[in-house]
Protein backbone atom coordinates (compact mmCIF):
# COMPACT_ATOMS: atom_id res chain seq x y z
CA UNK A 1 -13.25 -3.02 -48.64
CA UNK A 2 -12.32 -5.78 -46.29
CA UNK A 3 -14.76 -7.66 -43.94
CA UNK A 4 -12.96 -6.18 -41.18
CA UNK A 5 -14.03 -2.74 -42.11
CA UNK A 6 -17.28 -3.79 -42.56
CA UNK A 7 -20.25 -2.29 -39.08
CA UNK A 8 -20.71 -4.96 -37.24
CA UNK A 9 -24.25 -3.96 -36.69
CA UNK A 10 -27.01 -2.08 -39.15
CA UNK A 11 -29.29 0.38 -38.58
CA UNK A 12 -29.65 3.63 -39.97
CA UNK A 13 -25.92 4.72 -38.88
CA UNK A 14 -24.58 2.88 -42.24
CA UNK A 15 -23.54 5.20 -44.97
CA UNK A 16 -26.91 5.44 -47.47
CA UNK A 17 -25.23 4.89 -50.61
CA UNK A 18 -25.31 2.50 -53.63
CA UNK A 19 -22.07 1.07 -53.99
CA UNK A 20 -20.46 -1.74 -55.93
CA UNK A 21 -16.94 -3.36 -54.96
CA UNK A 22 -16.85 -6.92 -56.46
CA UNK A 23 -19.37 -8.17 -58.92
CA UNK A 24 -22.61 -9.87 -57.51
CA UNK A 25 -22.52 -12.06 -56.25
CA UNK A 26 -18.86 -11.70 -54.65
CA UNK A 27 -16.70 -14.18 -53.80
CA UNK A 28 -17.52 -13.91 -49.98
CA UNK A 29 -21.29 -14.15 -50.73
CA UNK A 30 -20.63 -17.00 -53.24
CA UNK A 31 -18.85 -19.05 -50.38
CA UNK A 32 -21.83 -18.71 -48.55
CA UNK A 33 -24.44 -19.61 -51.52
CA UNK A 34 -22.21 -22.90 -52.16
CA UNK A 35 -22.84 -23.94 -48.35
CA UNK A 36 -26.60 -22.87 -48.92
CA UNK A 37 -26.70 -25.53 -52.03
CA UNK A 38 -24.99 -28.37 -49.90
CA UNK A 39 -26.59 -27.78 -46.59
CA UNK A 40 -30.53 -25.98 -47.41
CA UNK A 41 -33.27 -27.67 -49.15
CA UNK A 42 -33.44 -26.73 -52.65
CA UNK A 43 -36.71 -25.57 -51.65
CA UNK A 44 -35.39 -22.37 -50.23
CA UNK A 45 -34.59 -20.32 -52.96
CA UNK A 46 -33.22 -17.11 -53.09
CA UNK A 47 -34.26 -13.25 -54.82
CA UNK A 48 -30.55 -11.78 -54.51
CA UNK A 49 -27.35 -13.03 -54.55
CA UNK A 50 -25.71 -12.01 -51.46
CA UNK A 51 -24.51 -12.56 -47.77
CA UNK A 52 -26.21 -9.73 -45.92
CA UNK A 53 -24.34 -8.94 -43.11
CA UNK A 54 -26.11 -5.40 -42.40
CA UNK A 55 -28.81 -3.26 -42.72
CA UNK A 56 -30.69 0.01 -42.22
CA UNK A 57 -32.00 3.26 -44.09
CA UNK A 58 -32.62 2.37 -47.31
CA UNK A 59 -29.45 -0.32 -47.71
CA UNK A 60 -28.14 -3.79 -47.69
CA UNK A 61 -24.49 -4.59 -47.24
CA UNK A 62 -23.08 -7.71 -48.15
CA UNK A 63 -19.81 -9.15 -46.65
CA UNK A 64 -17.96 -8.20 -49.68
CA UNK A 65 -18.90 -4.50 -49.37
CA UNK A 66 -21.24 -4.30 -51.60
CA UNK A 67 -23.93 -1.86 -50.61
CA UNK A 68 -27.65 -2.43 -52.46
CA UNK A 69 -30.21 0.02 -52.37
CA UNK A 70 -33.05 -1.95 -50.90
CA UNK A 71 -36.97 -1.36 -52.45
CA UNK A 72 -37.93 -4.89 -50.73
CA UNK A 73 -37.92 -4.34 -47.21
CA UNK A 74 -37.66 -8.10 -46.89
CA UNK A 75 -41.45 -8.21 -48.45
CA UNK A 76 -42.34 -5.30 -46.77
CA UNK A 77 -41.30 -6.11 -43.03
CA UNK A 78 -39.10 -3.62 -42.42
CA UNK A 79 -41.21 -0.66 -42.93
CA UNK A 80 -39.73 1.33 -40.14
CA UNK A 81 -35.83 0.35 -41.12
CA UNK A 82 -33.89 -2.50 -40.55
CA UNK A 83 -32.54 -2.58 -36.83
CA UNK A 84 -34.79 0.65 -35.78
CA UNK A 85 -33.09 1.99 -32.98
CA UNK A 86 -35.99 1.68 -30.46
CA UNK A 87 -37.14 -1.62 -31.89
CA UNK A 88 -33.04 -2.88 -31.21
CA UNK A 89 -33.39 -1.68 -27.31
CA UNK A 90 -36.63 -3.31 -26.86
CA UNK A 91 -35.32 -6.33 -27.86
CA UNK A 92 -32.22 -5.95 -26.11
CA UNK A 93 -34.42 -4.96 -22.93
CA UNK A 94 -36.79 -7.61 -23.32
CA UNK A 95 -34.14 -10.52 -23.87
CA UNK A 96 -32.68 -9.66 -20.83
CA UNK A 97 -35.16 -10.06 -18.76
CA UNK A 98 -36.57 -13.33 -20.43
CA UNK A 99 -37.23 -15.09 -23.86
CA UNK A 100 -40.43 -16.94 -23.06
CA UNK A 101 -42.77 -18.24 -20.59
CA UNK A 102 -45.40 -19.33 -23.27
CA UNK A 103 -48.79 -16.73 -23.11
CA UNK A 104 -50.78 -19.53 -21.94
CA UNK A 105 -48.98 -20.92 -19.25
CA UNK A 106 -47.59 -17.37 -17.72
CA UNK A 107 -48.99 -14.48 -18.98
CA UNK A 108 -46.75 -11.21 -19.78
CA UNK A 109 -47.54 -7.66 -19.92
CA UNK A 110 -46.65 -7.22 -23.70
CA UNK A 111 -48.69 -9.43 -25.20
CA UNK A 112 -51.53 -7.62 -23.82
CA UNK A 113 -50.11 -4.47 -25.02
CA UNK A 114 -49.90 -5.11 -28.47
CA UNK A 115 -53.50 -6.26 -28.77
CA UNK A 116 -54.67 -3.39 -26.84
CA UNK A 117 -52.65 -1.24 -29.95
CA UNK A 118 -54.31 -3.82 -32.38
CA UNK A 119 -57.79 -3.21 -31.18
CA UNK A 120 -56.85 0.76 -31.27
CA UNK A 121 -55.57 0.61 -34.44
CA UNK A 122 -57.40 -1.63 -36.72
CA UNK A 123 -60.62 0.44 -38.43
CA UNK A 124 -63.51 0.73 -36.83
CA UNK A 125 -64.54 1.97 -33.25
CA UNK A 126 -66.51 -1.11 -32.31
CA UNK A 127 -65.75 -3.85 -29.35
CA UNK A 128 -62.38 -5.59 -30.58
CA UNK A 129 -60.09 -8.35 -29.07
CA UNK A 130 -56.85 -9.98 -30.65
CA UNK A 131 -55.12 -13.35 -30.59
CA UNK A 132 -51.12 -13.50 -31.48
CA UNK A 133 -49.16 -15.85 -33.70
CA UNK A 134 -46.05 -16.23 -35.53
CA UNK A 135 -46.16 -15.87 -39.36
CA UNK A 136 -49.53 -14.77 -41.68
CA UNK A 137 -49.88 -17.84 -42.64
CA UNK A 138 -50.95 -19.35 -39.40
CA UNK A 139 -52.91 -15.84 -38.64
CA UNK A 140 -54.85 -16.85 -41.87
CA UNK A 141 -55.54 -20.26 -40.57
CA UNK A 142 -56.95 -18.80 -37.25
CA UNK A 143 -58.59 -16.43 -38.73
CA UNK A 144 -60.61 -19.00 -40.79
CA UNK A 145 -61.22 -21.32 -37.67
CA UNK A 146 -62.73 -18.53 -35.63
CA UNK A 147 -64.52 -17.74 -38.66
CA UNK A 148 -66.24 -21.06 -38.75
CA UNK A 149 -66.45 -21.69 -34.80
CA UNK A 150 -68.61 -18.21 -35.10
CA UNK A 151 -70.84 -18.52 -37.95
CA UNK A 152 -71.10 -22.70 -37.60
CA UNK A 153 -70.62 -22.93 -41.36
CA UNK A 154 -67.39 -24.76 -43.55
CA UNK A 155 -67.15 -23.51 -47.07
CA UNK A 156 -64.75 -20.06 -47.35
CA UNK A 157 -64.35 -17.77 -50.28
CA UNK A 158 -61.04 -16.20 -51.84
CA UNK A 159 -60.43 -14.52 -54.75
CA UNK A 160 -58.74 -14.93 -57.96
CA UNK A 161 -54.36 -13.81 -57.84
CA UNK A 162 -54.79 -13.87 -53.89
CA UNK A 163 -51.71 -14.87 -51.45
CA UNK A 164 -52.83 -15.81 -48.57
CA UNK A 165 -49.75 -18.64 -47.38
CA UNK A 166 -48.07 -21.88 -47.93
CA UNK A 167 -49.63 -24.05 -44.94
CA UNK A 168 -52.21 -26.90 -46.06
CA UNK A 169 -55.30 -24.01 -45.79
CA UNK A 170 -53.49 -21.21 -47.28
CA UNK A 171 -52.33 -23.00 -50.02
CA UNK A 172 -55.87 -23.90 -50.80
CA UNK A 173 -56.54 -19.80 -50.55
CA UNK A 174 -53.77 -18.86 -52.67
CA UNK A 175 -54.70 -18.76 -56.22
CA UNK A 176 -51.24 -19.15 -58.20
CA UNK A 177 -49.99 -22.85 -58.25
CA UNK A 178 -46.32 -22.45 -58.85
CA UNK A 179 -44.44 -22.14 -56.93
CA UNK A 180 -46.39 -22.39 -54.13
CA UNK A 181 -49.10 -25.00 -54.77
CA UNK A 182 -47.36 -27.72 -57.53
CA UNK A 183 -47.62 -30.95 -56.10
CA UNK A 184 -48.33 -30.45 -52.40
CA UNK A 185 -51.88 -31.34 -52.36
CA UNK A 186 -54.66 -32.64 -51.58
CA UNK A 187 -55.45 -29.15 -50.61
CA UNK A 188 -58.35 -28.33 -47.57
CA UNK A 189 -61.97 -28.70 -48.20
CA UNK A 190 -64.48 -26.38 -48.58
CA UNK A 191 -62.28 -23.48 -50.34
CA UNK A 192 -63.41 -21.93 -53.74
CA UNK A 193 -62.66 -18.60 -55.39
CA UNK A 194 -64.25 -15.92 -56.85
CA UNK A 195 -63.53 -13.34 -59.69
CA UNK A 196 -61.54 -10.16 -58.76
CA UNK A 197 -61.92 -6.57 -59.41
CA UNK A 198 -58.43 -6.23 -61.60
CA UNK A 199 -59.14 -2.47 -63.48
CA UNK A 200 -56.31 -3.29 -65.71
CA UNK A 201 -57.52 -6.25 -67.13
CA UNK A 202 -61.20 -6.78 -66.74
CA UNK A 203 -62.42 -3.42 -67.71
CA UNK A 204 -65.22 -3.55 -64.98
CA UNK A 205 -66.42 -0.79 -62.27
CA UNK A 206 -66.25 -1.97 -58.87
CA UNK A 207 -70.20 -2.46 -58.69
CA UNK A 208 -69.89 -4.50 -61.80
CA UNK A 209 -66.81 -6.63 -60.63
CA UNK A 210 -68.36 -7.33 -57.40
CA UNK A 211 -71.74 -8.25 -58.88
CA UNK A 212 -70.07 -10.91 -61.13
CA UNK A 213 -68.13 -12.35 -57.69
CA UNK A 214 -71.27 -12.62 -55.84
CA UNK A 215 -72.88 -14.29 -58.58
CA UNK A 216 -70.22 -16.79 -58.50
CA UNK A 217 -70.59 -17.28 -54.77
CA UNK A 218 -74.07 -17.83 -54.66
CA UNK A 219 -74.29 -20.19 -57.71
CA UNK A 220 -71.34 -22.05 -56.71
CA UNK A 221 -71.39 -22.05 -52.69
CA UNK A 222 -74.21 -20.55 -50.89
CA UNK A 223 -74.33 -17.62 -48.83
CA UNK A 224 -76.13 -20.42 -46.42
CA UNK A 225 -72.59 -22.71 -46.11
CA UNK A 226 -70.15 -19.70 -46.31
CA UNK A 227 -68.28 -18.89 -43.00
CA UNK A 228 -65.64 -16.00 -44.52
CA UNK A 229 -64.89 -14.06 -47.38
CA UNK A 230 -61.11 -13.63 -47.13
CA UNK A 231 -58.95 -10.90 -49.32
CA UNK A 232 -56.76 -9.00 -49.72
CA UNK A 233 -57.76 -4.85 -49.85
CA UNK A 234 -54.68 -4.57 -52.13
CA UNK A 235 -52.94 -7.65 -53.45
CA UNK A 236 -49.63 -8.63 -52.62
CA UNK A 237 -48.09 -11.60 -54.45
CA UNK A 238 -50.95 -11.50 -56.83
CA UNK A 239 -49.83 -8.22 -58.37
CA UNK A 240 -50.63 -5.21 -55.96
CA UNK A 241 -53.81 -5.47 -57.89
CA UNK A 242 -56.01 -2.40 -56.62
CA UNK A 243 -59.64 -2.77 -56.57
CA UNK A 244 -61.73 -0.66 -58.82
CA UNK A 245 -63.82 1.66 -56.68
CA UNK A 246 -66.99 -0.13 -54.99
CA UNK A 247 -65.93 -3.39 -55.39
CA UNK A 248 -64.91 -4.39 -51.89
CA UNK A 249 -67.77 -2.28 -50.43
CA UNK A 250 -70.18 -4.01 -52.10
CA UNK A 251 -68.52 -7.50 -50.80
CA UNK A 252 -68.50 -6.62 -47.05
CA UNK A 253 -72.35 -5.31 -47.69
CA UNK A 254 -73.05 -8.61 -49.25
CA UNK A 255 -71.14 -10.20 -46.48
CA UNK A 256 -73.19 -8.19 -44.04
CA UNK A 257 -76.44 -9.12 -45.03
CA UNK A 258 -75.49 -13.09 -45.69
CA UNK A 259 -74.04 -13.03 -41.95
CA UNK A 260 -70.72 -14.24 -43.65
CA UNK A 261 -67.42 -13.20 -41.59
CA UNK A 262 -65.27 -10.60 -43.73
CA UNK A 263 -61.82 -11.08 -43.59
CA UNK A 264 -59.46 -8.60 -44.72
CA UNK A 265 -55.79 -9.96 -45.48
CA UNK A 266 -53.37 -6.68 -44.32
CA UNK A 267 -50.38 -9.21 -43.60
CA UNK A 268 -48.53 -7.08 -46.79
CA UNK A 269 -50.64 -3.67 -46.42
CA UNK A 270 -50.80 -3.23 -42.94
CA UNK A 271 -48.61 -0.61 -40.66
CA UNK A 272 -48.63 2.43 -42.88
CA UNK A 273 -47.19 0.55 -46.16
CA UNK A 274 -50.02 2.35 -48.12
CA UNK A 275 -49.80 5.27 -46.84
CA UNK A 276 -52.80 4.33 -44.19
CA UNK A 277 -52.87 2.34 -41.40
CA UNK A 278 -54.10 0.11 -43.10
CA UNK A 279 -54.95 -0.83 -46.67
CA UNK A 280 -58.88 -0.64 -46.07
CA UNK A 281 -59.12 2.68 -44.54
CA UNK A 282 -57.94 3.86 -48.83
CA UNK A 283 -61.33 2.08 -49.66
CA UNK A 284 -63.60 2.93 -46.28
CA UNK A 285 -64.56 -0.14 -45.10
CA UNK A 286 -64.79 -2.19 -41.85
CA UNK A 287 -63.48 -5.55 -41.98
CA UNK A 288 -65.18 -8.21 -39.07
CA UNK A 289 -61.42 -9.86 -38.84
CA UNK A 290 -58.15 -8.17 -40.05
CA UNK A 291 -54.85 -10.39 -40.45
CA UNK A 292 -51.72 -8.87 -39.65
CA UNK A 293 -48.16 -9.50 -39.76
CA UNK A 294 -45.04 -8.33 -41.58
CA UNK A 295 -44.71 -4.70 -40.73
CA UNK A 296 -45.94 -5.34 -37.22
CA UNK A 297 -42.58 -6.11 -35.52
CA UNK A 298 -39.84 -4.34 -37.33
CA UNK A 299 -38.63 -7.70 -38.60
CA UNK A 300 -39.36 -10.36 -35.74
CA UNK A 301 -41.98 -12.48 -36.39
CA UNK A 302 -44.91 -11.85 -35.29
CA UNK A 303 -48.94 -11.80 -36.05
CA UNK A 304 -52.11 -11.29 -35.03
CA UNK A 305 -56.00 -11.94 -35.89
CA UNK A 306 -58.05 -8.84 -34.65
CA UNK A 307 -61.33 -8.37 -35.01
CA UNK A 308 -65.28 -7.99 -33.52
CA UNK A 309 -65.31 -9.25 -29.72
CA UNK A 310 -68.35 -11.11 -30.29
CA UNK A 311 -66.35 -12.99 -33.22
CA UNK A 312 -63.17 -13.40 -31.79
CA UNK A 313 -64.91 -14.37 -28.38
CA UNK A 314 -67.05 -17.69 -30.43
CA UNK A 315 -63.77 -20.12 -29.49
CA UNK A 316 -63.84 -22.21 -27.14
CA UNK A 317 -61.04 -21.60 -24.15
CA UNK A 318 -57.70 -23.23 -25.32
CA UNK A 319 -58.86 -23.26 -29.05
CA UNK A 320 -56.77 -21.08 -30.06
CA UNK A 321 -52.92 -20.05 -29.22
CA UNK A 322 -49.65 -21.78 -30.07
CA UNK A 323 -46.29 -22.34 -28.25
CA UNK A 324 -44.43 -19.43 -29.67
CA UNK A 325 -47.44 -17.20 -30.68
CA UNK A 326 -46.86 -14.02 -28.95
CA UNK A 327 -43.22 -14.28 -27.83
CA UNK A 328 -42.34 -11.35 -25.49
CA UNK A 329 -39.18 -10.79 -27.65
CA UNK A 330 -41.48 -10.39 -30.68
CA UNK A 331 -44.24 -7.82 -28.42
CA UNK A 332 -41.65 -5.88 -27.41
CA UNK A 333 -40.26 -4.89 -31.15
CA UNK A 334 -44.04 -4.65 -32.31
CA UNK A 335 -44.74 -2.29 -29.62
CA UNK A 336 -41.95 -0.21 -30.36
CA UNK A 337 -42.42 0.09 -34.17
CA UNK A 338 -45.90 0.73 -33.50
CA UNK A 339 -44.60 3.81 -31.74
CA UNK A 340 -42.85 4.56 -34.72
CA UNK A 341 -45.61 4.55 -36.78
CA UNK A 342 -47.47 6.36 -35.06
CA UNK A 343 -44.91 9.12 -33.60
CA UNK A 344 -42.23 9.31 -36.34
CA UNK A 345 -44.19 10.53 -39.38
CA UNK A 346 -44.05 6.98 -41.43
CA UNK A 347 -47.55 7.02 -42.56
CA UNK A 348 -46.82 10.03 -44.08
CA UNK A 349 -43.76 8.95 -45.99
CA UNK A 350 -44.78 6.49 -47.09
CA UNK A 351 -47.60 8.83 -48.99
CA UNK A 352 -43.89 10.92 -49.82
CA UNK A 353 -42.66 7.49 -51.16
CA UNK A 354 -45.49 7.01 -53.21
CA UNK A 355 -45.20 10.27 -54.96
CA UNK A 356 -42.42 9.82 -56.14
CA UNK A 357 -42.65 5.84 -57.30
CA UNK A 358 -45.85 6.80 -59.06
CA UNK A 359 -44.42 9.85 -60.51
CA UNK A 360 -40.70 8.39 -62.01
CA UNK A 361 -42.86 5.16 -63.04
CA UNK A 362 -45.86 7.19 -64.72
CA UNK A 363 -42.85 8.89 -66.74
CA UNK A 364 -41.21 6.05 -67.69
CA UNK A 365 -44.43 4.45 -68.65
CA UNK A 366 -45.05 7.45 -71.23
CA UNK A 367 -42.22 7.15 -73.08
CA UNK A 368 -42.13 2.89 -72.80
CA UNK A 369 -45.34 1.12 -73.99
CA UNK A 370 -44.06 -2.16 -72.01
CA UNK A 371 -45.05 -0.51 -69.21
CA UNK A 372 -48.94 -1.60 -69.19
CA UNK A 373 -49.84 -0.72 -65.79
CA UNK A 374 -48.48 1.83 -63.02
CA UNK A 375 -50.57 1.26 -59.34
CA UNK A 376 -50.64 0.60 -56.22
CA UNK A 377 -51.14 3.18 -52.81
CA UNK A 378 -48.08 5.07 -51.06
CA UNK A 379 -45.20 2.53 -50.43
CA UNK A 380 -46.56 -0.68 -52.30
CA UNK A 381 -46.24 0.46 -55.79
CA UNK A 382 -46.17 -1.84 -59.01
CA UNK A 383 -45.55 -1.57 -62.60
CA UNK A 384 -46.47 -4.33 -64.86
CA UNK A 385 -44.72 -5.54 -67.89
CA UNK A 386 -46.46 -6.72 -70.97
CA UNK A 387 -46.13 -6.81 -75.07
CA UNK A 388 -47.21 -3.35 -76.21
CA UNK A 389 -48.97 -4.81 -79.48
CA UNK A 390 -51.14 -7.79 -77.77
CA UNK A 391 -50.97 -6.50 -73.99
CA UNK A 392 -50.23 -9.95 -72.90
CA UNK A 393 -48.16 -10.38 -69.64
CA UNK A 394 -44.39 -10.08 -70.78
CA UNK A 395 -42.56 -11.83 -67.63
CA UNK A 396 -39.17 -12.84 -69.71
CA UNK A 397 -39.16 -8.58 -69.74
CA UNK A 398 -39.76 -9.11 -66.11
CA UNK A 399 -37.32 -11.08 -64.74
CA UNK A 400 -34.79 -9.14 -66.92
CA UNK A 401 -35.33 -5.89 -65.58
CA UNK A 402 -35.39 -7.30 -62.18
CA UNK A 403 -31.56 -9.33 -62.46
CA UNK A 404 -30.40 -6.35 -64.34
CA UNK A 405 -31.55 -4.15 -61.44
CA UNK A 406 -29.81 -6.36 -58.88
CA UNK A 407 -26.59 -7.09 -60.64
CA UNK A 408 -26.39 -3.02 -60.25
CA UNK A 409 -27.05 -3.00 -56.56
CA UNK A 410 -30.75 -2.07 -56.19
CA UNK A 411 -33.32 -5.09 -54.96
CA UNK A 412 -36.33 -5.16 -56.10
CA UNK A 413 -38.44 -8.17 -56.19
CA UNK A 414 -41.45 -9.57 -59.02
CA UNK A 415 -44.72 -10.88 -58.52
CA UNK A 416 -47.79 -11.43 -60.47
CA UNK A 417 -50.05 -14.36 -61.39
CA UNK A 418 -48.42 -14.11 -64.89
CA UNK A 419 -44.70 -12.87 -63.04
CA UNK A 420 -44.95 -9.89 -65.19
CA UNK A 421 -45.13 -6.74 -62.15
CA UNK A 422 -42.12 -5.52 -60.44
CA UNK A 423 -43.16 -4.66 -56.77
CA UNK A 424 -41.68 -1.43 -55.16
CA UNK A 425 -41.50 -1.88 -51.59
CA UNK A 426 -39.17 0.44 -50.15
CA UNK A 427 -38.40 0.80 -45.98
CA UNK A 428 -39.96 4.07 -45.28
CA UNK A 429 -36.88 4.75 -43.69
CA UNK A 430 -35.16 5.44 -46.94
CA UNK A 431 -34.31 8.73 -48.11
CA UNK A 432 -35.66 10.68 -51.70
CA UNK A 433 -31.69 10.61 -53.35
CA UNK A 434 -31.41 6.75 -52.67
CA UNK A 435 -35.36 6.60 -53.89
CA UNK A 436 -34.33 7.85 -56.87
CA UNK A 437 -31.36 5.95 -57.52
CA UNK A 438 -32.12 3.47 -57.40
CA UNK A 439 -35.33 3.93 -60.02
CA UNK A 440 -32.51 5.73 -61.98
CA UNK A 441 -31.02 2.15 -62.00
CA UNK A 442 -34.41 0.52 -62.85
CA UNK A 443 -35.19 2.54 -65.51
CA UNK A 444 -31.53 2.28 -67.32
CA UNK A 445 -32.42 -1.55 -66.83
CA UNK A 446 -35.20 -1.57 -68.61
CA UNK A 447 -33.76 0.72 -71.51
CA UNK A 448 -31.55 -2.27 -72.06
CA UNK A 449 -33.85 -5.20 -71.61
């Protein structure tokens, strides 16, 4: 296939098939990864050897016509498909009319929108406001100032395998040092960690995991100095490490009665990726501030803190914001994926999606002892690799199974503490054949690993 037969746009109109013309990476996409060398920072690295030059469904096409079945979503942005049709005349709409006034010099209609649907949305029917930003890192950040502004304490608590960004703060919340913490400190003050709740690996109820956390956090911080507990209700980079029952109840109760701010991370689990709203209503509890991002904007940036009036209302006028945060471009794509979520069945499929990961993974696990672990909730499934004799994390089986898998036209993407879990993080926009396939394509990966 030549470039000039390639769509010149994506969406969901592109044929939703897994096919290979030219090894990968091609020569067209090679071209562009030997400009990427000369003219990115090193820095930038990249999961999958390709130009993309469209998207939508459940595929990637690259410009030499390769088409990859995509279980990444781009780190689960584009939940509701790449280049949604509504999202794509929202944007259109909105870029027409203008690209930015800043929220805090001229206010704009959207903005106000989407918090409105953020207040709405997030759990709990309390009092709720919202303040937009750009990227979960910097709604982590803000979250953590109003956190502190509110409860007039410093110190903050995270836990053990959490991702919470790679700014100066969230690099001091993020647990794993490479690659995201190796030689960028000092790191902020007043950050420590705690123990997690990880079933697979600690053997420990909920109650019992979260006893042994709060311990921690009382011997080593102080309920007295603690402004926030920040997590994650299902990890992301960490593992998609789920909780054992009770433990994050037990944590916001703790929280509760300490007057410490609970944060709840959702910048990966938010906007029906688990098959809920969002990750904590799978565990029932209320969070004071939630973090968003990611799914929010069908693949624009955007984010947002949202959380308890009184909380969010404890800054001072001008303290919080940013030139960008909020762009009307970015509000109008969040307010039409929101619509999708809500009116086009995705929190359902991705429940559908779930099924089926859980099901062809369970399987494989049965008859493959390097499987160690099969979890996660509806679209943000994980399978973790280790020795079968020791159980120790196996991530040279890992990162096999996962260049295997892409050399055969299906993305998928690894994470871990250890790099020994394989995330599954379809668009909920993909259909059950190219599901399959593409686990098909996993599985005869791992056969030969």
């Amino acid at each position: 296939m030549s470039l000039d037969t390639l769509p010149l746009v994506g969406g969901p109109s592109l044929a939703q098939e897994r096919r290979i013309v030219t090894a990968i990476p091609g020569p067209r996409s090679q071209e562009l990864l030997e400009r990427k060398a000369a003219a990115v920072a090193s820095g930038v690295g990249h999961t999958v050897p390709i130009q993309a030059v469209a998207a939508g469904g459940g595929v990637v096409v690259d410009a030499d016509g390769n088409s990859l079945i995509d279980l990444g979503s781009g780190i689960a942005v584009t939940s509701v498909g790449n280049a949604h049709p509504a999202v794509v005349k929202a944007v259109q709409e909105q870029v027409a009319a203008f690209t930015h006034t800043c929220f805090m010099i001229s206010p704009y209609d959207s903005y106000v929108s989407v918090a409105e649907a953020l207040n709405r949305l997030t759990p709990g029917d309390h009092a709720k406001k919202s303040a937009l930003f750009n990227s979960g890192a910097e709604a982590v950040e803000n979250a953590v100032k109003i956190a502190r502004k509110y409860t007039k304490r410093q110190a903050v608590v995270a836990f053990d395998h959490g991702y919470h960004g790679r700014t100066n703060l969230t690099m001091a919340l993020t647990a794993k040092n490479m690659p995201y913490k190796s030689g960028f400190g000092p790191f902020a003050a007043e950050v420590y960690r705690a123990p997690l709740s990880y079933p697979f690996r600690d053997g420990l109820t909920g109650p019992e995991a979260a006893a042994k956390a709060i311990a921690v956090i009382e011997k080593q911080v102080g309920a007295e100095n603690l402004a926030a507990v920040i997590i994650e209700p299902i990890q992301g980079e960490g593992g998609f490490i789920v909780p054992a029952d009770g433990f994050l109840n037990a944590i916001v109760d703790w929280c509760r009665d300490n007057g410490v701010v609970f944060i709840a991370d959702e910048v990966q689990s938010g906007f029906a990726r688990t098959g809920a709203m969002f990750a904590s209503e799978h565990f029932g509890i209320v969070p004071d501030l939630v973090t968003t991002a990611k799914g929010i904007a069908g693949g624009l940036p955007l984010a947002a803190v949202t959380g308890r009036a009184e909380i969010m209302d404890a800054t001072h006028t001008g303290g919080l914001g940013g030139t960008y945060g909020g762009n009307p471009i970015a509000c109008a794509a969040a307010l039409a994926s929101i619509d999708a979520f809500e009116n086009e069945g995705f929190v359902e499929r991705a429940r559908e999606i779930g099924d089926v990961l859980k099901g062809r993974l369970h399987a494989l696990q049965q008859s493959d002892p390097r499987i160690g672990d099969v979890r996660g909730h509806g679209a943000m499934i994980a399978a973790e690799f280790v020795d079968p004799t020791t159980g120790a994390p196996d991530a040279a089986l890992t990162s096999a199974v996962a260049k295997a898998a892409i050399a055969e036209g299906v993305i998928v993407l690894t994470c871990g503490t250890y790099g020994n879990v394989i995330r599954f993080l379809p668009p909920l926009s993909i259909g059950d054949d190219l599901l399959n396939e593409g686990l098909d394509v996993v599985a005869a990966a791992l056969a030969r690993s």
